[in-house]
N, C-alpha and C. Protein backbone atom coordinates (compact mmCIF):
# COMPACT_ATOMS: atom_id res chain seq x y z
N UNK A 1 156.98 83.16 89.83
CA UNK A 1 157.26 84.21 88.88
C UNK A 1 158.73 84.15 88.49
N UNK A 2 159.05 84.09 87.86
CA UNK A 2 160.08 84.03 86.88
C UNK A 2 160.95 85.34 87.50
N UNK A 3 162.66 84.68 87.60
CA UNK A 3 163.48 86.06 87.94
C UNK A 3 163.88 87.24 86.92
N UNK A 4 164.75 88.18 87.62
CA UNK A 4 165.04 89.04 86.54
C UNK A 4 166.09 88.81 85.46
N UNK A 5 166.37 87.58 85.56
CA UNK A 5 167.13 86.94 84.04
C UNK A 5 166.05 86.29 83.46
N UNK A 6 165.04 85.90 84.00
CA UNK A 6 163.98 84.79 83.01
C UNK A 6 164.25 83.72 83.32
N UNK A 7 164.66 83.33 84.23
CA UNK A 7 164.51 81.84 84.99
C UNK A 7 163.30 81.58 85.77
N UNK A 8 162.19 80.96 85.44
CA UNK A 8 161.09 80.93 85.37
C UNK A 8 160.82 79.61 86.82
N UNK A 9 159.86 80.40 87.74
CA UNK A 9 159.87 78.45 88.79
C UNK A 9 159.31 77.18 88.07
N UNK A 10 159.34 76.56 88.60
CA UNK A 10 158.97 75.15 88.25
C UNK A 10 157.44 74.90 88.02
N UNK A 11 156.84 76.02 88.86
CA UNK A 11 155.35 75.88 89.03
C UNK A 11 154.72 76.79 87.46
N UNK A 12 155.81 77.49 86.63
CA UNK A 12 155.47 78.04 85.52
C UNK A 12 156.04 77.20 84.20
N UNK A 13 156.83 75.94 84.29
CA UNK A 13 157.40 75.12 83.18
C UNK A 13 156.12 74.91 82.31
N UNK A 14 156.19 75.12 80.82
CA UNK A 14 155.23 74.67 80.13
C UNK A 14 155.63 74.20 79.33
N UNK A 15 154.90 72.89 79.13
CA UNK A 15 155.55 71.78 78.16
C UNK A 15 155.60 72.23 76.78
N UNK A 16 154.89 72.74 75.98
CA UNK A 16 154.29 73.75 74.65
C UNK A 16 156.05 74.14 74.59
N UNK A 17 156.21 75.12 75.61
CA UNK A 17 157.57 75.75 75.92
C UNK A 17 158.82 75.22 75.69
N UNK A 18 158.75 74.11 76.74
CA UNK A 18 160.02 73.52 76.34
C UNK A 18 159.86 72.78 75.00
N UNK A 19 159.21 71.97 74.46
CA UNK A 19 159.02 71.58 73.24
C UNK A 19 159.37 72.07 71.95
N UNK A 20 158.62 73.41 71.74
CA UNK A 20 159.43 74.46 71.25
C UNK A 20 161.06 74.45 71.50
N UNK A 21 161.17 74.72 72.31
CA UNK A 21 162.94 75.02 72.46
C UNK A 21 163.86 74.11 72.13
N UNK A 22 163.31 72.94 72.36
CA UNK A 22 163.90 71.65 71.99
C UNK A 22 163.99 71.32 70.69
N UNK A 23 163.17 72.03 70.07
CA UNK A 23 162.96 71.61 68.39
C UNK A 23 163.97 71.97 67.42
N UNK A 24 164.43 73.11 68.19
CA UNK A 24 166.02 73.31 67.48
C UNK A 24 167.14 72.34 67.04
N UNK A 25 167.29 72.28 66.57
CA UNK A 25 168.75 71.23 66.81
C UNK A 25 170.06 71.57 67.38
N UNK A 26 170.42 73.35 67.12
CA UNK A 26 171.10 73.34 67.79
C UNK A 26 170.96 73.76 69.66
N UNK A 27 169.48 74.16 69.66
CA UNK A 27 169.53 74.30 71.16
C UNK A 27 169.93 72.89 71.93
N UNK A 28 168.86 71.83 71.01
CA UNK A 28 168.44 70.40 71.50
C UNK A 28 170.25 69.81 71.80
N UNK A 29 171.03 70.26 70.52
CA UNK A 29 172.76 70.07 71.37
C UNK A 29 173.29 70.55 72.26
N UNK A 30 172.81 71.61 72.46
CA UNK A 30 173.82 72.14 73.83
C UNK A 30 173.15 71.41 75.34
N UNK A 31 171.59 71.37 75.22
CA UNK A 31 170.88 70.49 75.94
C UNK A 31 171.57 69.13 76.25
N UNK A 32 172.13 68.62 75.31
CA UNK A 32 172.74 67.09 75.09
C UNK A 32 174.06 67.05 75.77
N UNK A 33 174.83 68.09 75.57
CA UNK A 33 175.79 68.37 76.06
C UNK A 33 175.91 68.29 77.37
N UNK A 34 175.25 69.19 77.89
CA UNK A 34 174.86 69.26 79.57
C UNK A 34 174.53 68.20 80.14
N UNK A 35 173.36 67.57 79.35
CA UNK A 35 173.02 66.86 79.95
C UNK A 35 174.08 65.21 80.21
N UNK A 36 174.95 65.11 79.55
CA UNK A 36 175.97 64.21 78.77
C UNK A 36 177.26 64.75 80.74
N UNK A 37 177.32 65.55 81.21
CA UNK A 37 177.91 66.72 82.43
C UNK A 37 177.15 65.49 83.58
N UNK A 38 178.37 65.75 84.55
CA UNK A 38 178.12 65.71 85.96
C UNK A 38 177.01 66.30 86.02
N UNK A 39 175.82 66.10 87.07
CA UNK A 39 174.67 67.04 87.69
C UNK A 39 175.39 68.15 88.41
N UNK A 40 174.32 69.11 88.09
CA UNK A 40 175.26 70.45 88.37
C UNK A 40 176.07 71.25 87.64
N UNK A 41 176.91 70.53 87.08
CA UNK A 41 178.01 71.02 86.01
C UNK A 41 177.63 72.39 85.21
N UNK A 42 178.86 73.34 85.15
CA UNK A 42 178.61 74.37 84.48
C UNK A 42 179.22 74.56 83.52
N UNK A 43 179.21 75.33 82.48
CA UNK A 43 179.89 75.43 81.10
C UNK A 43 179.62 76.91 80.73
N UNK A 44 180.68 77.92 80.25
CA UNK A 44 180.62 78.74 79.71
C UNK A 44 179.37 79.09 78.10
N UNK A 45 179.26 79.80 77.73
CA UNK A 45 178.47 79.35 76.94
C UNK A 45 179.08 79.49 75.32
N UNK A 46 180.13 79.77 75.53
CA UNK A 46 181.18 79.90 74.28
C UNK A 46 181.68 78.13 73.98
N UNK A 47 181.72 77.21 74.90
CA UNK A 47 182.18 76.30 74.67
C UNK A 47 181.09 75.45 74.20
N UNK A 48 180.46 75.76 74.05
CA UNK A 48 179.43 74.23 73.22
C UNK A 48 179.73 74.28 71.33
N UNK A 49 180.09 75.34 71.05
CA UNK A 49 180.65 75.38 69.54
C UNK A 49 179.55 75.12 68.77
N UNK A 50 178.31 76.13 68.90
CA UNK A 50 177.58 76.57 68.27
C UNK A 50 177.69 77.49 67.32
N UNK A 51 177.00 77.46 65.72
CA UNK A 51 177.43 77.98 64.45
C UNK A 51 177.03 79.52 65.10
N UNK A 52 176.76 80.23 65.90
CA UNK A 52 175.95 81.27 66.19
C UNK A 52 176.51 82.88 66.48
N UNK A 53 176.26 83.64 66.27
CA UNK A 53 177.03 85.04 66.14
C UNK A 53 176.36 85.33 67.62
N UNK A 54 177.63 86.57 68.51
CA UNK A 54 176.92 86.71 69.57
C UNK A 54 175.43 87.06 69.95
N UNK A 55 174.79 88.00 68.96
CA UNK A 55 173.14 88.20 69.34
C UNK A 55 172.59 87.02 69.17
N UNK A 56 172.63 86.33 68.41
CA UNK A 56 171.78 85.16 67.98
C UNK A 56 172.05 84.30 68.91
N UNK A 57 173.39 83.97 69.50
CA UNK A 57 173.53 82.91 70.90
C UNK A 57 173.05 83.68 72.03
N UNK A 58 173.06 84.82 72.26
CA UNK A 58 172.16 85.40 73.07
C UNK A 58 170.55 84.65 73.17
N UNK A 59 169.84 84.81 71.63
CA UNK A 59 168.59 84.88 71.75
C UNK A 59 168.15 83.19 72.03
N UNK A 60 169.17 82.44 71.69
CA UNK A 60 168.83 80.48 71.92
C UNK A 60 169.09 80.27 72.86
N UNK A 61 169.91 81.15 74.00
CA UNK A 61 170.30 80.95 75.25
C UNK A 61 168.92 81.53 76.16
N UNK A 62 168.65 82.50 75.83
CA UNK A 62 167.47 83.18 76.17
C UNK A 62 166.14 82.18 75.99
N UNK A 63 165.87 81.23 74.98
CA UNK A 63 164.71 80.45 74.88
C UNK A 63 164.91 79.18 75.81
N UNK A 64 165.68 78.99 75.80
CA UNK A 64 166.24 77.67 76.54
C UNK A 64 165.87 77.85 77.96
N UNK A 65 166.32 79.49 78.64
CA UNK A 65 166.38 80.12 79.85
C UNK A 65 164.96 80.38 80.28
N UNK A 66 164.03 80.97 79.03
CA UNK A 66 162.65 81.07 79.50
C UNK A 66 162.05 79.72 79.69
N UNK A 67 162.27 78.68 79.08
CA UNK A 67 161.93 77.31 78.80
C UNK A 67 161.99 76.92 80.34
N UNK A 68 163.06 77.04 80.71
CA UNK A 68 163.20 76.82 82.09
C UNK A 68 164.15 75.37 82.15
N UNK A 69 165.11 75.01 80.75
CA UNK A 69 165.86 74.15 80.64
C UNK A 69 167.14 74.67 81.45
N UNK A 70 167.39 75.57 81.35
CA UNK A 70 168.95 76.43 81.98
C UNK A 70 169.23 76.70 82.85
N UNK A 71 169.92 76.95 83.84
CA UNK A 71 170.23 78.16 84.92
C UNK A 71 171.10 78.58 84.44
N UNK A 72 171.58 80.58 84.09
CA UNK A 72 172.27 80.89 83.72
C UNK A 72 172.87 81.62 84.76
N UNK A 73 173.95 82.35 84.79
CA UNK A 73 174.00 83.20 86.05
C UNK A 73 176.12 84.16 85.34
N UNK A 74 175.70 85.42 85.47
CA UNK A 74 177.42 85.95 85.02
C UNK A 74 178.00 85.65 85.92
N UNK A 75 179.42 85.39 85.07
CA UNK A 75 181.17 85.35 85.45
C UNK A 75 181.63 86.09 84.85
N UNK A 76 182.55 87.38 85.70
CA UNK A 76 183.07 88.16 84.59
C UNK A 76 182.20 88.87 83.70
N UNK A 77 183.19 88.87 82.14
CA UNK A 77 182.13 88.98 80.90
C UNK A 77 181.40 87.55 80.46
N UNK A 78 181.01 86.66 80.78
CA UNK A 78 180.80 85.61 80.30
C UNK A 78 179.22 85.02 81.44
N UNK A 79 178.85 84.05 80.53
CA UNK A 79 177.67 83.81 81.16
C UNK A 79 178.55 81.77 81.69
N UNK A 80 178.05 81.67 83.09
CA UNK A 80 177.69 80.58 82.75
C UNK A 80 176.29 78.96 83.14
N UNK A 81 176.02 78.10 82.53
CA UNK A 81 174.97 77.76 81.94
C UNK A 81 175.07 76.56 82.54
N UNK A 82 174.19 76.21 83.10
CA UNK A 82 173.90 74.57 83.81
C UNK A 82 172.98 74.21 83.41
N UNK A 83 172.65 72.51 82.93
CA UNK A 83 171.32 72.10 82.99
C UNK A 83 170.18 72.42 84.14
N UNK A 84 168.70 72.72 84.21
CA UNK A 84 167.73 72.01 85.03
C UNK A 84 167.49 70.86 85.40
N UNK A 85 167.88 69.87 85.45
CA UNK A 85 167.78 69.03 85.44
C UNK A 85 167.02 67.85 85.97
N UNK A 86 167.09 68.40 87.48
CA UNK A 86 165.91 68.00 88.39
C UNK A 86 165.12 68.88 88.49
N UNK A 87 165.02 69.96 87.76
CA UNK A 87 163.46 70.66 87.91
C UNK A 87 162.61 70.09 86.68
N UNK A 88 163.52 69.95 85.87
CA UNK A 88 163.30 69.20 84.46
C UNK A 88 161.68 67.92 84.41
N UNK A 89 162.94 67.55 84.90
CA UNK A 89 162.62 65.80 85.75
C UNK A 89 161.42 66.00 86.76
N UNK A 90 161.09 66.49 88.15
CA UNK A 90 159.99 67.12 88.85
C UNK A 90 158.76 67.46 87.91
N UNK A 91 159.30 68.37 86.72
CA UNK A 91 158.15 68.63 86.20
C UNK A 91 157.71 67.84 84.94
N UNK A 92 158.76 67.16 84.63
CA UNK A 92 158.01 66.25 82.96
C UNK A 92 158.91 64.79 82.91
N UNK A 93 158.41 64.25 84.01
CA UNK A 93 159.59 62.96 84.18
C UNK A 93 159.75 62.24 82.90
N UNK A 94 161.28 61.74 83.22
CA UNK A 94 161.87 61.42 81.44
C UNK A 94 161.55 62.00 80.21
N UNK A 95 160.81 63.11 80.06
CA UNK A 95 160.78 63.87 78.98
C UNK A 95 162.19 64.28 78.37
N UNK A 96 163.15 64.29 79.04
CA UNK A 96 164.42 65.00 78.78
C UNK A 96 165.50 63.54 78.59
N UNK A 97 165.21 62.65 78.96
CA UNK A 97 165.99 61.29 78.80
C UNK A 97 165.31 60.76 77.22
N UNK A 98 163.87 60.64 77.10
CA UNK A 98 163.52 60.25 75.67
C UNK A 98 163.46 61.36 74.72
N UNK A 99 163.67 62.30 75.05
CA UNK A 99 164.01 63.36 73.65
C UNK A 99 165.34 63.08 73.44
N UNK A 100 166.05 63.32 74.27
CA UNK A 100 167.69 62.99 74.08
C UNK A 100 167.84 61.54 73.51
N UNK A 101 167.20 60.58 74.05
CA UNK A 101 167.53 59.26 73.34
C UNK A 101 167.11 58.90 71.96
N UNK A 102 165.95 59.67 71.72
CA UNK A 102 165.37 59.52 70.06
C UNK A 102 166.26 60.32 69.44
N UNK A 103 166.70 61.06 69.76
CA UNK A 103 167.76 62.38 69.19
C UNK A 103 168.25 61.12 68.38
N UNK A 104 169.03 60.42 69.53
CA UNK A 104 170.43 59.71 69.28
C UNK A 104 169.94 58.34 68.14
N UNK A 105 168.91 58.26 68.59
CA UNK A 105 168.44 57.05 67.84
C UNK A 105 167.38 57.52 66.68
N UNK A 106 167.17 58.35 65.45
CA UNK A 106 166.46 58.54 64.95
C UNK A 106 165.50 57.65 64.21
N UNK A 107 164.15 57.50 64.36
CA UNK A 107 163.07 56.64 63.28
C UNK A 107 163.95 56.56 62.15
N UNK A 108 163.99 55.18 61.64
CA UNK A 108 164.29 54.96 60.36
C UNK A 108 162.71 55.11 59.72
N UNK A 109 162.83 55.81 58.40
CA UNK A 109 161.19 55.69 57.51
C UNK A 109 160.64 54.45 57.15
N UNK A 110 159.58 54.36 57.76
CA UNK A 110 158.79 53.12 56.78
C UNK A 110 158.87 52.98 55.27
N UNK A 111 158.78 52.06 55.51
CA UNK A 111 159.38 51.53 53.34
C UNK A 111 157.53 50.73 53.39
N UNK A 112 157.30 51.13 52.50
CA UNK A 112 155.55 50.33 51.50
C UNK A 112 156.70 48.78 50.96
């Protein structure tokens, strides 16, 4: 069962879920970011330099968090935000290495 921030266990990750969350582009960057981090590594959530007004980085931080991509946890006034990484991984191996790598490498279109 999922805590009282919405950090959800491992035994509730749903792929539908994260998929969704990922589809963003800018969630799918801050994802990149982290994941780009030492394992473990934490980051405020002001520093990824997202176009986003505070409610609205609230609410992509919040999908990411239900997704079960995040651990968030307060400092202060400030949140801060680690990848999942190995729960990630446990639950959808390399799912998070080939989204990130197609990111980087996009399909060029077929030409007739």
């Amino acid at each position: 069962m999922a805590d009282a921030d919405g950090h959800p266990d491992i035994e509730e990750f749903d792929l539908s879920t994260v998929l969704a969350a990922l589809a963003d582009d800018n969630r799918r960057n801050v994802i990149a970011q982290l994941y780009a981090e030492p394992e473990g590594a934490e980051q405020f959530c002001s520093v990824f330099g997202m176009p986003w007004a505070p409610s609205t980085r609230t609410h992509h931080f919040r999908v990411l968090r239900k997704a079960g991509l995040i651990w968030q946890r307060d400092v202060g006034n400030g949140r801060m935000t680690k990848l999942r990484r190995d729960d990630m991984e446990t639950a959808f191996p390399g799912l998070l290495t080939a989204i990130l790598a197609a990111d980087r490498h996009p399909a060029t279109p077929a030409t007739s």
